[in-house]
Protein backbone atom coordinates (compact mmCIF):
# COMPACT_ATOMS: atom_id res chain seq x y z
CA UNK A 1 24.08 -71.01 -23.80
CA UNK A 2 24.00 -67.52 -22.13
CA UNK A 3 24.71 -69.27 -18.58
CA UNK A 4 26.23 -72.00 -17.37
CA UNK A 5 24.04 -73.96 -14.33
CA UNK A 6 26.33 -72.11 -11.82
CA UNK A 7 26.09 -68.58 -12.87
CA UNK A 8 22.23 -69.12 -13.09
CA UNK A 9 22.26 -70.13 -9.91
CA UNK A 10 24.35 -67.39 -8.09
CA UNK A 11 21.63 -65.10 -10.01
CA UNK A 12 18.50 -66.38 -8.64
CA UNK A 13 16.51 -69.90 -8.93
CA UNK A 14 16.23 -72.01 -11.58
CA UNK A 15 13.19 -74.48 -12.46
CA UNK A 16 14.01 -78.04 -13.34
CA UNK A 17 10.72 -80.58 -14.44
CA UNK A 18 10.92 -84.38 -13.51
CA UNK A 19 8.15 -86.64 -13.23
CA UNK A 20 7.97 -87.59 -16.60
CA UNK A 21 7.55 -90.99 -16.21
CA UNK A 22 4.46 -91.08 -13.97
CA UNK A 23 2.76 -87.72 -16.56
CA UNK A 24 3.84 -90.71 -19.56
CA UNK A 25 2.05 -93.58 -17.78
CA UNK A 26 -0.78 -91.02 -16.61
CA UNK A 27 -0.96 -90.34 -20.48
CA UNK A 28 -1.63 -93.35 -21.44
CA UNK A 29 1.97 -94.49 -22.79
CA UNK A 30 3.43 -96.35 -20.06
CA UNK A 31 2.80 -99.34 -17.61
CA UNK A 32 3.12 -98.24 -14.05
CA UNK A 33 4.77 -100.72 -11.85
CA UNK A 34 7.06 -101.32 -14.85
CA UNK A 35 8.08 -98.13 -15.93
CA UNK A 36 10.17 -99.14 -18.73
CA UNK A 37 10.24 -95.37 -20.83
CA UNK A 38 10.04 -97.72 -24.06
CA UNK A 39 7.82 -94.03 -24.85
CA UNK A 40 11.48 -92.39 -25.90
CA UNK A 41 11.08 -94.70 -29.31
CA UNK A 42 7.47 -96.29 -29.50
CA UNK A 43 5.52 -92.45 -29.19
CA UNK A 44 8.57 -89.99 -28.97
CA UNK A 45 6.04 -87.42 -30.58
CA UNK A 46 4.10 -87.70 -26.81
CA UNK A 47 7.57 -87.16 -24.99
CA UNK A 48 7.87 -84.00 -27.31
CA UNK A 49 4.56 -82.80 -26.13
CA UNK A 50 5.66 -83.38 -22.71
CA UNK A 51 9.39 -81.64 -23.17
CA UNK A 52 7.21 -78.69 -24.58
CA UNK A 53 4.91 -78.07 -21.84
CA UNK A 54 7.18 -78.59 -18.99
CA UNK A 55 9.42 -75.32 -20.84
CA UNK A 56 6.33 -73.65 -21.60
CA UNK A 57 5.56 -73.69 -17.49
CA UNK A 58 9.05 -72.65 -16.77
CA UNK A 59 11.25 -75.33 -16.73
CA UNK A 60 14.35 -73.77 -17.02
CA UNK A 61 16.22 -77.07 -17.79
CA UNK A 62 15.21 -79.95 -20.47
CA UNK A 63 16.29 -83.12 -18.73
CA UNK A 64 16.77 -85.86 -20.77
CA UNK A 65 14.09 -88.56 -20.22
CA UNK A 66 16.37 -91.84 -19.38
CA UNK A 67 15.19 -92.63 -16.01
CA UNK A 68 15.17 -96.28 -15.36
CA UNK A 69 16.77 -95.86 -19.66
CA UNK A 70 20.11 -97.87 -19.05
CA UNK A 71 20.42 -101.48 -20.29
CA UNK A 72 18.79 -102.69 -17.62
CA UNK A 73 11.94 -68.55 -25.32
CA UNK A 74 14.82 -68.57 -23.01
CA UNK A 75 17.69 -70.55 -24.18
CA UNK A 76 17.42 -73.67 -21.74
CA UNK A 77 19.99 -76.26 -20.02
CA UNK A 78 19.81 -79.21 -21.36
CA UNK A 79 20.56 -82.05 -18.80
CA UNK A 80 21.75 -85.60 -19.14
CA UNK A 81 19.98 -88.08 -16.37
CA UNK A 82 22.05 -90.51 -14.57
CA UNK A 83 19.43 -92.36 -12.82
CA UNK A 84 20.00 -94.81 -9.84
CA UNK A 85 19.96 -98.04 -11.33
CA UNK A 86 17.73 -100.36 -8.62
CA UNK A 87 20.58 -102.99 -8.38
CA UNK A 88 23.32 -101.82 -6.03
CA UNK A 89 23.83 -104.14 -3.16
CA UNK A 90 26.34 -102.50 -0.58
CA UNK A 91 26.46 -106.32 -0.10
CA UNK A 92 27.52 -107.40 -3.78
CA UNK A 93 30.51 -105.74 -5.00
CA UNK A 94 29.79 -106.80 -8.41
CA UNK A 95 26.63 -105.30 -8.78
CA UNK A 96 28.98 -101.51 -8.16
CA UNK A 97 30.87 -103.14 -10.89
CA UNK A 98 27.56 -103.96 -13.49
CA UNK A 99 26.20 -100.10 -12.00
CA UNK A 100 29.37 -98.46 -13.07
CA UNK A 101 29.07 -99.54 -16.97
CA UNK A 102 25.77 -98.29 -16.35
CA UNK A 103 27.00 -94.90 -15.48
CA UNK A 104 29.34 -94.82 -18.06
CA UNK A 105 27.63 -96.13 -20.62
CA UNK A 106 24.76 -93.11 -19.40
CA UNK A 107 26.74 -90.43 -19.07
CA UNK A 108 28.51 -91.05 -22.68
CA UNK A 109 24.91 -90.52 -24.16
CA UNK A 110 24.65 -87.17 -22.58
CA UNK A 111 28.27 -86.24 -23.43
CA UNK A 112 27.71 -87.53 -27.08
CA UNK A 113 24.39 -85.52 -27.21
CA UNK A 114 26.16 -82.05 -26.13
CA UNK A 115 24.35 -81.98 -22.40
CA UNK A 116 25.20 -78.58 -20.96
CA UNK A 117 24.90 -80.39 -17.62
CA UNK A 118 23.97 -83.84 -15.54
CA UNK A 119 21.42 -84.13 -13.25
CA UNK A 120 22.51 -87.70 -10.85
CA UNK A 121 19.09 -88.53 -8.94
CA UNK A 122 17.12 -90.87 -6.29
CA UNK A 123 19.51 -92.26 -5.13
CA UNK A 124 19.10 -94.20 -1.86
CA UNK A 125 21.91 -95.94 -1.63
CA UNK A 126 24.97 -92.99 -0.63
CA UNK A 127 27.93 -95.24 -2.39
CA UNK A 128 26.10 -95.21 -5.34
CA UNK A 129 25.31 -91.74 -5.77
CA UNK A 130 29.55 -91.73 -4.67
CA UNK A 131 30.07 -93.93 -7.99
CA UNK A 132 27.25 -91.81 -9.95
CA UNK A 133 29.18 -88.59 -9.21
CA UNK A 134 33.10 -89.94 -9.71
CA UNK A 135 31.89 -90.85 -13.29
CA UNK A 136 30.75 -87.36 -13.86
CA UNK A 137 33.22 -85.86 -12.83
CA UNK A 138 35.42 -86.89 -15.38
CA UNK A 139 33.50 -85.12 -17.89
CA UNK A 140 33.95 -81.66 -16.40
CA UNK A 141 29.85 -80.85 -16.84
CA UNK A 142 28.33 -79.25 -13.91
CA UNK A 143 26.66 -81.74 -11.84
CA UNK A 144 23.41 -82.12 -9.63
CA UNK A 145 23.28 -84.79 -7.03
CA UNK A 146 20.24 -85.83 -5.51
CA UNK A 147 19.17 -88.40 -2.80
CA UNK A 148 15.89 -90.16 -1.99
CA UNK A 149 15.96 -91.41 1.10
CA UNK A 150 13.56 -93.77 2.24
CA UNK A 151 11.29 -94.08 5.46
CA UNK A 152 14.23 -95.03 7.63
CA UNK A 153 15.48 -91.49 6.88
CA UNK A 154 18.90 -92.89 6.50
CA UNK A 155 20.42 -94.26 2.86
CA UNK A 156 20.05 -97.64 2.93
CA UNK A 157 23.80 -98.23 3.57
CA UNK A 158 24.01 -96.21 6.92
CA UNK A 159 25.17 -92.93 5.75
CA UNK A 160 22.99 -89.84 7.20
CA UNK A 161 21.01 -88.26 4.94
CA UNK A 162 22.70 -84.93 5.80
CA UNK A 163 26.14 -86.30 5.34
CA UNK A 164 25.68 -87.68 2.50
CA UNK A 165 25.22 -84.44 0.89
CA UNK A 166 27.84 -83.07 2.62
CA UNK A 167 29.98 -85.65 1.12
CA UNK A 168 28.64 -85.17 -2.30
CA UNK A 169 29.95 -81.42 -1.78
CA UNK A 170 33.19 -82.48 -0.33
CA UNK A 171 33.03 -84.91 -3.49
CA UNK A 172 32.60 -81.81 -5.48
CA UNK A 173 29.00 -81.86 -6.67
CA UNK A 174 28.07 -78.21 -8.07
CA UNK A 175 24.07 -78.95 -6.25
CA UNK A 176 23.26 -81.08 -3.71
CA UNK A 177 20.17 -82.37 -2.05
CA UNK A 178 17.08 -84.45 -2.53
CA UNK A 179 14.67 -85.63 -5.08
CA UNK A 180 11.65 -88.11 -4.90
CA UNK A 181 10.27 -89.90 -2.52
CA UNK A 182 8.86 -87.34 -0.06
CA UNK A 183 6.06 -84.47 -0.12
CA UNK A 184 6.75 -81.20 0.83
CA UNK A 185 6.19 -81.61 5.01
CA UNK A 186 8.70 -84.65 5.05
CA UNK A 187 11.48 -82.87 3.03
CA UNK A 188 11.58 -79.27 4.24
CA UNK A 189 12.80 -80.02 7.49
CA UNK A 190 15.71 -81.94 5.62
CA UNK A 191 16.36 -79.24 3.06
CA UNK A 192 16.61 -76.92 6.28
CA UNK A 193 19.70 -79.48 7.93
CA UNK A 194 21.16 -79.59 4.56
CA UNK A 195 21.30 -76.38 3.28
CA UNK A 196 22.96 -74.97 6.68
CA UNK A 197 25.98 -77.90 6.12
CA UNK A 198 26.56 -77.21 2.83
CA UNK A 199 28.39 -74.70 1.01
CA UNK A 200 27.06 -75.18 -2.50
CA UNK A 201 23.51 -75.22 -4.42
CA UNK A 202 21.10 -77.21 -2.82
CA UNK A 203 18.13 -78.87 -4.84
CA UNK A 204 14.80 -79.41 -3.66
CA UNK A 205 12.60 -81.60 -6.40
CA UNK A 206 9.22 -82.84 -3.98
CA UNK A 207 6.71 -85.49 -5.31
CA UNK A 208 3.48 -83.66 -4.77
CA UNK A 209 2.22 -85.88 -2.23
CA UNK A 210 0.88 -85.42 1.21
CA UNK A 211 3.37 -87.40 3.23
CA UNK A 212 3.08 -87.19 6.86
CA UNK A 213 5.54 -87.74 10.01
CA UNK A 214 4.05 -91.02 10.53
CA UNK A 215 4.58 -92.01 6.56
CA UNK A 216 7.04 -89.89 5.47
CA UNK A 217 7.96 -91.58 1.78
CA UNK A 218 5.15 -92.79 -0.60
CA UNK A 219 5.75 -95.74 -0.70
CA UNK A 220 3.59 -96.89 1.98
CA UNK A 221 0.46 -94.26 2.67
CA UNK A 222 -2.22 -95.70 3.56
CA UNK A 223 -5.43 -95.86 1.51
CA UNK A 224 -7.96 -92.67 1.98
CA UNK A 225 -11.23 -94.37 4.41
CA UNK A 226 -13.30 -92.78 1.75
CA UNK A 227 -11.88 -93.91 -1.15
CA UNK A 228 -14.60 -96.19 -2.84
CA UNK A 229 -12.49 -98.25 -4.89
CA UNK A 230 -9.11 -99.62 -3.36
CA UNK A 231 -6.10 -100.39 -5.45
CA UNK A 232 -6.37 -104.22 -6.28
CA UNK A 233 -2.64 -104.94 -5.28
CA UNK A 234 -3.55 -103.21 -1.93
CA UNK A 235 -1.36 -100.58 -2.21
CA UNK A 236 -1.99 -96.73 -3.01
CA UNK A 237 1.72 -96.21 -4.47
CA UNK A 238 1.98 -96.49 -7.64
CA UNK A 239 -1.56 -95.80 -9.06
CA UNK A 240 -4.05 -94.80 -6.55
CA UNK A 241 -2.19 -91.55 -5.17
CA UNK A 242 -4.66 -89.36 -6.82
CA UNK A 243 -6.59 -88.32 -3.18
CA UNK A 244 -3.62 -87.57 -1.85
CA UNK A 245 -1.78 -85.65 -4.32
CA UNK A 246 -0.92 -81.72 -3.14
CA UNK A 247 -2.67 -78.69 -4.46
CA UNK A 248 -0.83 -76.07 -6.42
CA UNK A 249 -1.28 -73.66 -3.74
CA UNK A 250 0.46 -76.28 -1.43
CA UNK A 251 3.52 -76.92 -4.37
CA UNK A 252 3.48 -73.06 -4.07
CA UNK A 253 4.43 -72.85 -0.76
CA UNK A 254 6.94 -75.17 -0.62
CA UNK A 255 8.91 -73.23 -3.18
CA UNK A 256 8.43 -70.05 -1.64
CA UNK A 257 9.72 -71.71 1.93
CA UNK A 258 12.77 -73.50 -0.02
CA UNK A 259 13.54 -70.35 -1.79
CA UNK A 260 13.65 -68.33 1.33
CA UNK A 261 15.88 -70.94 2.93
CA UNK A 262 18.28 -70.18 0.18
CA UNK A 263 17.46 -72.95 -2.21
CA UNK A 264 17.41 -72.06 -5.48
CA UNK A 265 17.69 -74.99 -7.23
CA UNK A 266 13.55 -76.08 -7.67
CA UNK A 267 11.24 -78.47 -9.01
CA UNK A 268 8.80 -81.31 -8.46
CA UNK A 269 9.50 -85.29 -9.33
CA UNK A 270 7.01 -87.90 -10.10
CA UNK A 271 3.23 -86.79 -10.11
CA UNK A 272 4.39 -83.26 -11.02
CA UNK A 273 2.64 -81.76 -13.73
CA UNK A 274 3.39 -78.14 -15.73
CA UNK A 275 0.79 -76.73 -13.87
CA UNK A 276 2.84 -77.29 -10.77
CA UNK A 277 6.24 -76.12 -12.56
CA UNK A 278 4.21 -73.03 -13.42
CA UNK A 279 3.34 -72.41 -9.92
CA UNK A 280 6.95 -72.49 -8.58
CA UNK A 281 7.64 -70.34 -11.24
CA UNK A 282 4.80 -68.00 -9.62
CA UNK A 283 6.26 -68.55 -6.08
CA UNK A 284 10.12 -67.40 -6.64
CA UNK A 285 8.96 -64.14 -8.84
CA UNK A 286 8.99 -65.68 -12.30
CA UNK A 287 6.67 -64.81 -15.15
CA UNK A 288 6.85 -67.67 -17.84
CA UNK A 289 4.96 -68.40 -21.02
CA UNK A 290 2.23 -70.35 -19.18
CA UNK A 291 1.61 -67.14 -16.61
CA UNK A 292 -0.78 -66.24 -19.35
CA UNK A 293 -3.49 -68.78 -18.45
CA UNK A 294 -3.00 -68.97 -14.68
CA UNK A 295 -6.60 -69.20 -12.88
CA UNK A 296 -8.61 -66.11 -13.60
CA UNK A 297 -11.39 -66.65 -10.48
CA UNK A 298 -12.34 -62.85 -11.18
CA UNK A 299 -14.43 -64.18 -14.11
CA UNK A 300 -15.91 -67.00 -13.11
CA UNK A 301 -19.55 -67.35 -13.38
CA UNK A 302 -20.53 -67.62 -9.63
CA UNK A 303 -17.61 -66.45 -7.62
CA UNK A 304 -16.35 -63.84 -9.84
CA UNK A 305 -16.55 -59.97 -9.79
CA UNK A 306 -19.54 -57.95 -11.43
CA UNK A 307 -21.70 -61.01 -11.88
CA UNK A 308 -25.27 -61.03 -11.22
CA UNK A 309 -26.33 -60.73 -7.97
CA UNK A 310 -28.61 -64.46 -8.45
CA UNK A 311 -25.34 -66.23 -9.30
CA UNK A 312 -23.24 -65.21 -6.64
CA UNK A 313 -25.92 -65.66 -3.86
CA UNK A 314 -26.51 -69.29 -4.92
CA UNK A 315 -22.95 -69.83 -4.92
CA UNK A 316 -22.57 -71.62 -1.30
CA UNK A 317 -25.85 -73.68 -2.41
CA UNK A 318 -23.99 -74.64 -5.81
């Protein structure tokens, strides 16, 4: 590696993909709902594809795809994934006991698999993103911490969503901050708390989703009025998000706000696509492989340049 994490950080930002598993099941090779990423060993060759074109947008980091995976040109980072695990109870102390094999037992994979780094994400619970972090520590890899708060806007056991992450740094988490969850206008204003707090990195990894103040997760957005067919479980999380997914222009700005907060750790979770890495690559300065085939409006047939005058005066009628 030319760079550790940290160095490329002090430097300037650095683009880490998630979302695989909703581009997988969006790809056909996945059940949403589920979300079992059996993909990593039925259709690997489709994960490759994906692992390609998030670097050839500008991922800067290839993070291992093991989300919900326990038993339950650039030279890039290569990250290990310590996912939440979706059965800590701060009520049941064995369950910390069951999620703390799980860490292990996740973090030896990366180890054994020579991860330059591990990324710990959505968590929602703070003591297990605690228990995530003590685990790898011990292996002396830089580590990224992320929380996913929920629509409380508290971790579900009663830590502060800024204080967690300034525990995480006290902790000593290299990056710090949140993941998941929450569009750009319902995590910005968080990013701004945290990154004034904390001392360290701070990540900012969006779903591309047009949360609001009144629904700030995704969890619970209400249906579009002029959406002609409903979801049939009544719900628009997990598959009928598609009307109110962001634009790239809107992905765009985010970055460009987080970036001149200070936040240079950047990226976009479930729904994001390498279109979207590409344009936070385009946001912070970056020209990557994928700049090549950004849109070219200047030749299209009706609102382009130098195009017959008959086009372009029919194109408000179009």
């Amino acid at each position: 590696m030319s760079k550790n994490l940290i160095e490329r950080l002090n430097k300037g930002p650095v683009i880490c993909a998630e979302g695989f598993l909703f581009e997988i099941e969006r790809r056909g090779y996945m059940s949403s709902g589920e979300f079992v990423p059996m993909v990593s060993l039925e259709h690997p060759e489709a994960l490759e594809t994906l692992h390609k074109d998030f670097q050839h947008a500008g991922s800067d980091i290839v993070e291992a795809f093991t989300y919900n995976g326990h038993r339950g040109p650039k030279p890039n980072l290569m990250a290990g994934n310590i996912s939440n695990s979706n059965i800590w109870n701060d009520k049941d102390k064995k369950t910390h006991l069951q999620v703390e094999k799980m860490f292990n037992e996740m973090i030896g994979w990366a180890v054994d698999e020579g991860a330059d780094m591990l990324i710990g994400e959505t968590y929602y619970y703070a003591e297990e993103a605690f228990k995530a972090l003590e685990v790898m520590k011990k292996t002396k890899l830089p580590t990224v911490v992320t929380i996913a708060p929920m629509a409380e806007d508290k971790m579900r056991d009663g830590y502060g969503i800024v204080e967690t992450c300034k525990e995480l740094e006290q902790r000593g988490a290299d990056v710090v901050g949140m993941n998941c969850f929450r569009g750009p206008a319902t995590m910005l204003p968080y990013l701004k708390k945290i990154k004034k707090q904390v001392k360290c990195h701070v990540g900012a990894l969006p779903i591309p989703v047009r949360t609001n103040k009144k629904h700030t997760t995704w969890f619970n957005l209400p249906d579009r009025k002029d959406c002609a067919c409903p979801a049939p479980h009544g719900r628009t999380f997990p598959t009928a998000l598609e009307p109110l997914l962001c634009n790239r222009y809107e992905i765009g700005k985010f970055a460009k706000d987080a970036y001149k907060m200070g936040v240079n750790y950047l990226g976009v979770c479930c729904l994001g696509n390498p279109m979207l890495v590409r344009e936070i690559a385009h946001a912070v300065g970056l020209t990557v492989p994928a700049s090549k085939y950004r849109e070219k409006m200047e030749n299209h047939f009706m609102y382009g340049k130098g195009i017959p005058k008959h086009m372009k005066n029919y194109g408000n009628k179009a």
